[in-house]
Protein backbone atom coordinates (compact mmCIF):
# COMPACT_ATOMS: atom_id res chain seq x y z
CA UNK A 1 115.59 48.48 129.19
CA UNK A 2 117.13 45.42 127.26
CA UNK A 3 119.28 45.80 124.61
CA UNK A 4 116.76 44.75 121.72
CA UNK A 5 114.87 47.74 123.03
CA UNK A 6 117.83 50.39 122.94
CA UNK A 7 118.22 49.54 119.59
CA UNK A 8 115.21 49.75 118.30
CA UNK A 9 114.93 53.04 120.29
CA UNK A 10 118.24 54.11 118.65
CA UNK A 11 116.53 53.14 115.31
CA UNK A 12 114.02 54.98 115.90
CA UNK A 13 115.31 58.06 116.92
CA UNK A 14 117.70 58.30 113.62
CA UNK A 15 114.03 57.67 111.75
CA UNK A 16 112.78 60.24 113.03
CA UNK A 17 116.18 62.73 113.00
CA UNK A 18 116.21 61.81 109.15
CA UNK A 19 112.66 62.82 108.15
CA UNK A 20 113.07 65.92 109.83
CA UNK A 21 115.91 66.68 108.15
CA UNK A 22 114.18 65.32 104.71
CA UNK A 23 110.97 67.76 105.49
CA UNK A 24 113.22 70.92 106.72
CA UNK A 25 115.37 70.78 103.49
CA UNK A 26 112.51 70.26 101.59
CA UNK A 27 110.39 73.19 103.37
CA UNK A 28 113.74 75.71 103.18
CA UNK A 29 113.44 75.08 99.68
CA UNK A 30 110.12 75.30 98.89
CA UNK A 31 108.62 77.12 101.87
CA UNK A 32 109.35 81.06 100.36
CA UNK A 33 106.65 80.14 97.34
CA UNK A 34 103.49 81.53 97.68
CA UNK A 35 101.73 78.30 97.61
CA UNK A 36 99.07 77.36 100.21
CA UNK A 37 101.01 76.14 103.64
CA UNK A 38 99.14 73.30 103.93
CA UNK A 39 99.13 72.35 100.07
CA UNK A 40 102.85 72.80 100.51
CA UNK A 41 103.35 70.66 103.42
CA UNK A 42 101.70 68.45 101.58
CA UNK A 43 104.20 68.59 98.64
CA UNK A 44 106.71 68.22 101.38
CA UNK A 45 105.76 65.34 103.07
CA UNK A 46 105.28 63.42 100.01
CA UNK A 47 109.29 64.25 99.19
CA UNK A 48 110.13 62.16 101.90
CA UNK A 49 107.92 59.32 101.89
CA UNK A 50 110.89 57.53 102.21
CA UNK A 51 112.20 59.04 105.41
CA UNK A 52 108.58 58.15 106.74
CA UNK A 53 108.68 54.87 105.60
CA UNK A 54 111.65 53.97 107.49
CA UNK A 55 110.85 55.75 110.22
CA UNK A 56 107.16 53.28 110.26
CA UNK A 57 109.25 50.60 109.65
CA UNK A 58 111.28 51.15 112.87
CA UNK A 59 108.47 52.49 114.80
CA UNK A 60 105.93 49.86 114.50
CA UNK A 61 106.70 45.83 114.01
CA UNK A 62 103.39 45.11 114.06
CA UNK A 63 102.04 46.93 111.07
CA UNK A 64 99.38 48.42 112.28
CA UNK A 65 97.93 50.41 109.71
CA UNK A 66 96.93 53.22 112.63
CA UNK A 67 100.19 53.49 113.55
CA UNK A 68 101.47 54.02 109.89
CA UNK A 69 98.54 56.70 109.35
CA UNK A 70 99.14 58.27 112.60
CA UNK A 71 102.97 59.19 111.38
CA UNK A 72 101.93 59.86 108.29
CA UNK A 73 99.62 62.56 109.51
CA UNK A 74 102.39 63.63 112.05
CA UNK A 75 104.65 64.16 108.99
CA UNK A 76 102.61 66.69 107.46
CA UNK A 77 102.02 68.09 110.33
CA UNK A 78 105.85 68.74 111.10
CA UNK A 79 106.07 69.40 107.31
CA UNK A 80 103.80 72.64 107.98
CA UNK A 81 105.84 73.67 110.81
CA UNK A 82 108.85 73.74 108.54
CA UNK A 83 106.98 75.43 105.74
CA UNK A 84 106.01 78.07 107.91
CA UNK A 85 108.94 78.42 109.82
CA UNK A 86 110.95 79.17 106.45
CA UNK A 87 107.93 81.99 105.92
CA UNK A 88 109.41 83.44 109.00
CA UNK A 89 105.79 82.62 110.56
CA UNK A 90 104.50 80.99 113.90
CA UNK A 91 102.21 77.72 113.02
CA UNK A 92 99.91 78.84 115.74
């Protein structure tokens, strides 16, 4: 692996460690409501836009608008996790 790479790859990683943070604070705080999961994860994953953001930015140089989408979706998706791991509930 060069160097460029490890970088980016450390980047990366603290991308992603920081939106998870963003959606798991956000769940813990929002997740005991008794909102819809999904409408909640939502909710969430628009509270940390941000985190995403960044975490596209480091991910993909090429802005590929897939790419983008594809974390975008995988934000929500972890944001449900979070949600419904503050319920005290399995996702699946």
């Amino acid at each position: 692996m060069r160097s460029g790479d490890l970088g980016r790859k450390v980047n990366i990683d603290k991308s992603y460690e920081a939106r998870d943070a963003c959606l798991a604070r956000n769940a813990a705080a929002d997740g005991v409501s008794s909102e819809d999961p999904a409408m909640l994860a939502h909710a969430v994953a628009l509270a940390c836009s941000a985190e995403t953001d960044k975490l596209i930015s480091a991910s993909d140089l090429s802005g590929d608008t897939k790419v983008a989408n594809q974390i975008r979706k995988d934000s929500e998706f972890r944001a449900l996790g979070f949600v419904m791991k503050a319920r005290g509930q399995a996702i699946f």
